[in-house]
N, C-alpha and C. Protein backbone atom coordinates (compact mmCIF):
# COMPACT_ATOMS: atom_id res chain seq x y z
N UNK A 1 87.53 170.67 -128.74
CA UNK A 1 88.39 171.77 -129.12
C UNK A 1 87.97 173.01 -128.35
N UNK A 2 89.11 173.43 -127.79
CA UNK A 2 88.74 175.03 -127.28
C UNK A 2 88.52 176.20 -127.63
N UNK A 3 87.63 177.33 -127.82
CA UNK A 3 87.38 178.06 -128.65
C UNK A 3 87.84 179.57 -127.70
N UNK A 4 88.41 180.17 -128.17
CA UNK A 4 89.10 181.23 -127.70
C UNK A 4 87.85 182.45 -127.33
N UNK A 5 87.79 182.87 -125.78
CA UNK A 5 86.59 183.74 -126.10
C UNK A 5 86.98 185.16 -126.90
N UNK A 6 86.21 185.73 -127.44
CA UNK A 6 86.39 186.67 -128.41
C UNK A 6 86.62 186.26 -129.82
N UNK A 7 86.32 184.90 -129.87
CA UNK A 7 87.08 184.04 -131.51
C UNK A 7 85.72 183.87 -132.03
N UNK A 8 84.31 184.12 -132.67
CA UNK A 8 83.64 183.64 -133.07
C UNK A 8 83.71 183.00 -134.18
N UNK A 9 84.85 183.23 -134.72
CA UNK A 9 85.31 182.99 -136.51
C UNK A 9 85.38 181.53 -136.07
N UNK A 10 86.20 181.21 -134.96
CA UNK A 10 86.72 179.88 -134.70
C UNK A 10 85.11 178.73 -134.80
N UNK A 11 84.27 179.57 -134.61
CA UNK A 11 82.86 177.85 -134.27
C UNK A 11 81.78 179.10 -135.18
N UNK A 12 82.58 178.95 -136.65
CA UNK A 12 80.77 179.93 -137.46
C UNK A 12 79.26 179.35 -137.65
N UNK A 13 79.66 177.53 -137.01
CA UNK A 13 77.93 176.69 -137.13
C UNK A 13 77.60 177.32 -136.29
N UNK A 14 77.73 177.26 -134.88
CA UNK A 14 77.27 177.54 -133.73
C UNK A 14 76.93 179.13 -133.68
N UNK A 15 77.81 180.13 -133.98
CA UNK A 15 77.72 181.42 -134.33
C UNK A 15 76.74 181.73 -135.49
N UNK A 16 76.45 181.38 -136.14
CA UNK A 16 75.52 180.94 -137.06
C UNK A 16 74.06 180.88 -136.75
N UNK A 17 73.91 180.01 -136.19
CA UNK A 17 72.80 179.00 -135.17
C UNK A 17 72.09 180.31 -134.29
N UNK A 18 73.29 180.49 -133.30
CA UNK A 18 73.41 182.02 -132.58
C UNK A 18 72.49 183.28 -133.01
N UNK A 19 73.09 183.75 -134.34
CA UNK A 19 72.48 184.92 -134.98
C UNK A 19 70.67 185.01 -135.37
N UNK A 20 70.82 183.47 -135.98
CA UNK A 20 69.67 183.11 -136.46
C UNK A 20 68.57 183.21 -135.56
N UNK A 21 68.91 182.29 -134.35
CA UNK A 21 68.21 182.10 -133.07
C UNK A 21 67.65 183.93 -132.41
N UNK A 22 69.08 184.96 -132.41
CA UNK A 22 68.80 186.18 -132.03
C UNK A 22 67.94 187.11 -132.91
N UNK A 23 68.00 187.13 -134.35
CA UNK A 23 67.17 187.85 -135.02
C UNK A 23 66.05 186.93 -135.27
N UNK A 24 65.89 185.69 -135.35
CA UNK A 24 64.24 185.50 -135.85
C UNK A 24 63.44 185.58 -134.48
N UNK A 25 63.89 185.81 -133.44
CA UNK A 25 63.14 185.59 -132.07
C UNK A 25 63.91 186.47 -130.85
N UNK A 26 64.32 186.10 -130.73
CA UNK A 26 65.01 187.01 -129.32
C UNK A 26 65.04 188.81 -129.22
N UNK A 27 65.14 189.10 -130.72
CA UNK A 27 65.14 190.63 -131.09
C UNK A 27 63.60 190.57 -130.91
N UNK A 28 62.35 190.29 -131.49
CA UNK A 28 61.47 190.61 -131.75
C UNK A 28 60.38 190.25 -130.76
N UNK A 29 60.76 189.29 -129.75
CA UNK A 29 59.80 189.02 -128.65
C UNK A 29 59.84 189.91 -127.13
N UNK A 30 59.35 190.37 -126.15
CA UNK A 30 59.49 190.40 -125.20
C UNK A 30 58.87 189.58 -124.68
N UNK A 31 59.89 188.96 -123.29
CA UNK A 31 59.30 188.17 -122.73
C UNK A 31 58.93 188.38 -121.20
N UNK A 32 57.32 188.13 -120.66
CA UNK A 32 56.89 188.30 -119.16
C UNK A 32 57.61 187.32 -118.06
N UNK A 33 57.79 186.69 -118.50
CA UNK A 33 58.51 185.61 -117.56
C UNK A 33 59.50 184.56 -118.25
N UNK A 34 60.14 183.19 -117.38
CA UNK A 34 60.69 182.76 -117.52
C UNK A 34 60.04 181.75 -118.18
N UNK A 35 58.46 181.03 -118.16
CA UNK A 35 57.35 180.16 -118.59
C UNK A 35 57.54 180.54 -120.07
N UNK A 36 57.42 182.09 -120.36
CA UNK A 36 56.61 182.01 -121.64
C UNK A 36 58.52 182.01 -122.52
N UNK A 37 59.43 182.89 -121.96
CA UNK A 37 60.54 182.41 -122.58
C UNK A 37 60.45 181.08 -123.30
N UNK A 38 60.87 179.94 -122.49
CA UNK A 38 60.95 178.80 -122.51
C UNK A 38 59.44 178.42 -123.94
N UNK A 39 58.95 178.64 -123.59
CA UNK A 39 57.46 178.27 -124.37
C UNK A 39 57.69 178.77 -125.60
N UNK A 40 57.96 179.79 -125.97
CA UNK A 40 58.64 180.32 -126.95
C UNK A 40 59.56 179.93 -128.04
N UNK A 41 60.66 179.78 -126.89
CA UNK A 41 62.05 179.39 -127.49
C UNK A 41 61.75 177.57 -128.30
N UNK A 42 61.11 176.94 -127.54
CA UNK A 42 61.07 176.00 -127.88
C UNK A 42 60.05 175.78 -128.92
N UNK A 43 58.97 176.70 -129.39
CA UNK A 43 58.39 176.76 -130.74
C UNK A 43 59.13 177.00 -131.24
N UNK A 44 59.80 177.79 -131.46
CA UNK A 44 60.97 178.40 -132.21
C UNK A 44 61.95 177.15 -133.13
N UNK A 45 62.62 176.10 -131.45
CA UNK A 45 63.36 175.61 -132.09
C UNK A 45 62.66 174.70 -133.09
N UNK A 46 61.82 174.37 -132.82
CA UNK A 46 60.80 172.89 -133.35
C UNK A 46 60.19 173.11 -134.64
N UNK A 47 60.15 174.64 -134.98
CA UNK A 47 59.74 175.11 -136.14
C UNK A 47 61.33 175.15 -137.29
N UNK A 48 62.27 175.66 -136.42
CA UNK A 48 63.80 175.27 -137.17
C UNK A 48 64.50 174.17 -137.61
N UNK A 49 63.88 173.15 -136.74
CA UNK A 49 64.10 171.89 -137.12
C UNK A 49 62.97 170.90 -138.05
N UNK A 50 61.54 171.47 -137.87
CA UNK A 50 60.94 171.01 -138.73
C UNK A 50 60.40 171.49 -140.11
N UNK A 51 60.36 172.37 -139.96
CA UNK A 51 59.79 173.52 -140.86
C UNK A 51 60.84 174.20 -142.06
N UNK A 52 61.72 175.01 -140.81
CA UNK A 52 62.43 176.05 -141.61
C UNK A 52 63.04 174.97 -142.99
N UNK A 53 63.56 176.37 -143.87
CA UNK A 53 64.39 175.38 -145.09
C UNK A 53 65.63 175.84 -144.75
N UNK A 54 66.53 174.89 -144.89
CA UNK A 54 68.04 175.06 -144.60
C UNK A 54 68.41 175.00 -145.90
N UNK A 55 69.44 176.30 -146.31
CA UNK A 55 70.14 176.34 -147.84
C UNK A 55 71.09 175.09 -147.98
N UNK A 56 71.42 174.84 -146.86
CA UNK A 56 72.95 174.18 -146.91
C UNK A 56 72.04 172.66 -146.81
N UNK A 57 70.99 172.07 -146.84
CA UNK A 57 70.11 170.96 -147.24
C UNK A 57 69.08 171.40 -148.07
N UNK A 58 69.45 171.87 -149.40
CA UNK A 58 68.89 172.12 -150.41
C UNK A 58 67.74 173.02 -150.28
N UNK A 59 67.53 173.56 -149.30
CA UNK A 59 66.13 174.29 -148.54
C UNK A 59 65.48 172.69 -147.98
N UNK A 60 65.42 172.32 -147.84
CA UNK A 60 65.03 171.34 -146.92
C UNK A 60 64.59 171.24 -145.37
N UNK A 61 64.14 171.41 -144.28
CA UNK A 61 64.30 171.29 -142.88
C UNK A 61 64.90 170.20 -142.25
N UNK A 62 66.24 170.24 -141.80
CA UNK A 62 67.08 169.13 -140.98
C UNK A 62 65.88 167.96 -140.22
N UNK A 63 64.90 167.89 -140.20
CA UNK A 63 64.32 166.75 -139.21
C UNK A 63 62.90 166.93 -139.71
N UNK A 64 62.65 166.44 -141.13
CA UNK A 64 60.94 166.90 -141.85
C UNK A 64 60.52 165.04 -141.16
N UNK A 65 61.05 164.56 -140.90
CA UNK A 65 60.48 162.79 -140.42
C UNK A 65 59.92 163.84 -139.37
N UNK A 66 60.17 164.02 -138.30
CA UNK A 66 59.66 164.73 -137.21
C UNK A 66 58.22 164.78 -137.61
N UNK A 67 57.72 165.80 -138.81
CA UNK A 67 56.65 166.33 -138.64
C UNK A 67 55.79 165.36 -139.25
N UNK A 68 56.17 163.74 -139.65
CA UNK A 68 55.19 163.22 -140.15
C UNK A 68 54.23 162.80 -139.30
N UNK A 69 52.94 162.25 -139.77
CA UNK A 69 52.18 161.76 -138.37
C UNK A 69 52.45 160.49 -138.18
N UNK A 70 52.74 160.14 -137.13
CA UNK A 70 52.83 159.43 -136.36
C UNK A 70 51.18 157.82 -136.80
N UNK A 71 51.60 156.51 -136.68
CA UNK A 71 50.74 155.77 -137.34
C UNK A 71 50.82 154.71 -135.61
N UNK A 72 49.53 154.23 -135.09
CA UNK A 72 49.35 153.52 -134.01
C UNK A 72 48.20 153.20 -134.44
N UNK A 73 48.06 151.79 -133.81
CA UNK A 73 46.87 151.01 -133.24
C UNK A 73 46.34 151.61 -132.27
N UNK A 74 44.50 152.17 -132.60
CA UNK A 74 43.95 152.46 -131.57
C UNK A 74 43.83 151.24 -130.42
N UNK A 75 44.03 151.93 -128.70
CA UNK A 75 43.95 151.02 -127.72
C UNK A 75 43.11 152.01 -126.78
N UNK A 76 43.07 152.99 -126.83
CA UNK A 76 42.78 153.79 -125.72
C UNK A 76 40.52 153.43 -125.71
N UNK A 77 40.38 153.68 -124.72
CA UNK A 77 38.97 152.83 -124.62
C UNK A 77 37.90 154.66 -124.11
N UNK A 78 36.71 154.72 -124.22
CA UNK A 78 35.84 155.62 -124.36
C UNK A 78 34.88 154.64 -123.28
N UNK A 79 33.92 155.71 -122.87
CA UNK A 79 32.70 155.10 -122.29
C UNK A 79 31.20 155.34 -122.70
N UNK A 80 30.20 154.52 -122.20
CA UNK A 80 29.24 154.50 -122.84
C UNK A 80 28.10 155.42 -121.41
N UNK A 81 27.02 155.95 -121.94
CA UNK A 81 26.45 156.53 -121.31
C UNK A 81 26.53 156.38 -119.87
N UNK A 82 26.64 154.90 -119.46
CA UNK A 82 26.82 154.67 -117.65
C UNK A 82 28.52 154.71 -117.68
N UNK A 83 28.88 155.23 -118.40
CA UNK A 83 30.34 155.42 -118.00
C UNK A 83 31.11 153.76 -117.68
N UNK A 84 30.37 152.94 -118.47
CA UNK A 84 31.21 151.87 -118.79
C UNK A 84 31.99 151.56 -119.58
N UNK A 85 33.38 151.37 -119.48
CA UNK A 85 34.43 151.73 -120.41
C UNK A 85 34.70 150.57 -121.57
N UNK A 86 34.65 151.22 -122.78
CA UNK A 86 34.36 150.39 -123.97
C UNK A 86 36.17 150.56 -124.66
N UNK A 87 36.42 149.62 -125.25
CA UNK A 87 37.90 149.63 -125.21
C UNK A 87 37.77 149.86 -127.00
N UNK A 88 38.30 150.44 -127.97
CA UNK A 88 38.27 150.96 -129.21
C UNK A 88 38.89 149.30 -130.05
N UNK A 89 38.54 148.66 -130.97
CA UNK A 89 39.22 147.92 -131.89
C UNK A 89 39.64 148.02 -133.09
């Protein structure tokens, strides 16, 4: 669907999203470069998706699986004083 420019009424998630994104971060940071932008923005989002509480999901954060830990079989191997590599079981 096409959204008319000057229509923000027409897309209020995204406009929404928008505001949120501009006052919790964009108003309050300056940024030195284009690195720390980026570095930034993307705490930002990762904290909105894991963290924040969304009213409209009961206060909840849209993606809390995200922040669980993660469960693996150790494989990765260490070494022993002569730097002979010992594999973890």
């Amino acid at each position: 669907a096409f959204i008319e420019p000057g229509s923000p009424w027409e897309n209020g998630y995204n406009e929404s999203f928008n505001g949120k994104l501009r006052d919790e971060l964009l108003n309050r940071e300056i940024f030195y470069n284009l690195k720390e932008a980026k570095v930034l923005i993307e705490n930002w989002r990762k904290e909105y998706n894991t963290v924040r509480p969304h009213s409209s999901l009961g206060y909840r954060p849209p993606a809390p699986a995200a922040i669980q830990p993660l469960t693996f079989e150790p494989f990765w191997f260490t070494s022993d004083r002569n730097n002979t590599p010992q594999f973890l079981t």
